[in-house]
Protein backbone atom coordinates (compact mmCIF):
# COMPACT_ATOMS: atom_id res chain seq x y z
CA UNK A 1 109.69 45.03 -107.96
CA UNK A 2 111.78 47.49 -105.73
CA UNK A 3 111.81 48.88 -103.00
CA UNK A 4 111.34 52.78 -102.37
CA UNK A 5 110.35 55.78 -99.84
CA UNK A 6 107.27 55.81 -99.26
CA UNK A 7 105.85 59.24 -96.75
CA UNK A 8 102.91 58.64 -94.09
CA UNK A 9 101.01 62.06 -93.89
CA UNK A 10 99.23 62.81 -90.92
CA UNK A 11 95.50 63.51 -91.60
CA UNK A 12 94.99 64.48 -95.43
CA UNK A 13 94.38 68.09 -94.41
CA UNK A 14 97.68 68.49 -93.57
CA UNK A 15 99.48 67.07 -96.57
CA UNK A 16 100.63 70.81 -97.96
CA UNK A 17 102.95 71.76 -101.15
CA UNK A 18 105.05 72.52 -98.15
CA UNK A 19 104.98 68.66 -96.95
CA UNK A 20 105.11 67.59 -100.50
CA UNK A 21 108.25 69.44 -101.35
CA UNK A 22 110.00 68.05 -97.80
CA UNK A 23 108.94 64.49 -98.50
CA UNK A 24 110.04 64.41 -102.42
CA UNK A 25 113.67 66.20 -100.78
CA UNK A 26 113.38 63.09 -98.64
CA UNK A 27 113.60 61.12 -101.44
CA UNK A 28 109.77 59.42 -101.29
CA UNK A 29 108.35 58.50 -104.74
CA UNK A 30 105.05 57.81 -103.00
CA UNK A 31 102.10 58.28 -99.85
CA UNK A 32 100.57 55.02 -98.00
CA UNK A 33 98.15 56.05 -95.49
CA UNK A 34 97.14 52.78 -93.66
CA UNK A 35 100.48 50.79 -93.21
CA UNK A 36 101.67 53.48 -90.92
CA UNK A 37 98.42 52.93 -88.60
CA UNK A 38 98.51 49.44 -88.78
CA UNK A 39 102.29 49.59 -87.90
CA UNK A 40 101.85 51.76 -84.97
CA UNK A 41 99.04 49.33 -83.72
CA UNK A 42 101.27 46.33 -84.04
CA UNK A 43 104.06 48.43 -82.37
CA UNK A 44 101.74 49.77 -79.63
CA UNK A 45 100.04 45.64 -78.76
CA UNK A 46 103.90 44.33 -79.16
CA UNK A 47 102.75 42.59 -82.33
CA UNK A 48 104.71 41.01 -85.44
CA UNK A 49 103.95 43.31 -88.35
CA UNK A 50 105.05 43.41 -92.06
CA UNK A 51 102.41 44.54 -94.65
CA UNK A 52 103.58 44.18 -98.70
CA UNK A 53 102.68 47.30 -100.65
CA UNK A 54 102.40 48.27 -104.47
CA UNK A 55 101.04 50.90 -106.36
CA UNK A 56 97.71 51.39 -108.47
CA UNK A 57 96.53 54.60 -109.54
CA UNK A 58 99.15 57.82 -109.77
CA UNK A 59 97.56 60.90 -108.24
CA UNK A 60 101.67 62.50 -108.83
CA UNK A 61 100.14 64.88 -111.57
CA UNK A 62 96.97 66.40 -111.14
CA UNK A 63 96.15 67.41 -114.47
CA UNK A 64 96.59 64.34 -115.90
CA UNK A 65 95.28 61.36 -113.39
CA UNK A 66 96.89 57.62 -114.36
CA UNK A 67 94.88 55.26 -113.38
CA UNK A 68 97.29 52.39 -114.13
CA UNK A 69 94.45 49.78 -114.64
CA UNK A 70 94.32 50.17 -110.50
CA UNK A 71 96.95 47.57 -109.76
CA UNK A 72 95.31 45.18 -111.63
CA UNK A 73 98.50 43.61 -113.57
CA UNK A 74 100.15 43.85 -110.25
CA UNK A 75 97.82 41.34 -108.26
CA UNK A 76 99.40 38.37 -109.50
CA UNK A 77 102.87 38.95 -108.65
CA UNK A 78 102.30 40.51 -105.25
CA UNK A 79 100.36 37.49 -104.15
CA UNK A 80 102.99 35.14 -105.32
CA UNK A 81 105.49 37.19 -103.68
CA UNK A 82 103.32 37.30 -100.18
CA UNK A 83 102.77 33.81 -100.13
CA UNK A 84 106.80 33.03 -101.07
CA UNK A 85 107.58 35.61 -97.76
CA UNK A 86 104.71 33.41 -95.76
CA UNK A 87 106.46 30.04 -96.94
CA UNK A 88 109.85 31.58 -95.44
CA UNK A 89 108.35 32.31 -92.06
């Protein structure tokens, strides 16, 4: 596990080759949608927020979709790791 760029598009409508292009410049290898809301919630009610993230399918190539089993070998590790970061706090 690593950490990388991740982009937050605004609605999906306005996620353009233009966007795409700026945001892989950027140096993002990938787009999470809800973290960003939550975040700005959190930010907005002066909450604590942290949220773990990992990948399951790959929509990076459109003609030929990887659905990477969906996370599924992934599960394990990330809970493990989310309740080691609980048992720091």
């Amino acid at each position: 596990m690593s950490p990388v760029p991740a982009g937050s598009p605004t609605p999906f409508y306005r996620e353009t080759r233009d966007m795409v292009a700026y945001r892989r410049s950027e140096g993002c290898l990938c787009v999470e949608m809800e973290c960003a809301a939550l975040a700005a919630c959190a930010r907005l009610r002066g909450a604590a927020f942290g949220q773990l993230l990992f990948t399951s399918d790959s929509l990076a190539c459109i003609h030929d979709y990887d659905a990477r089993s969906f996370g599924r070998d992934a599960h394990e590790d990330a809970l493990l790791l989310g309740l080691h970061i609980l048992w720091e706090i």
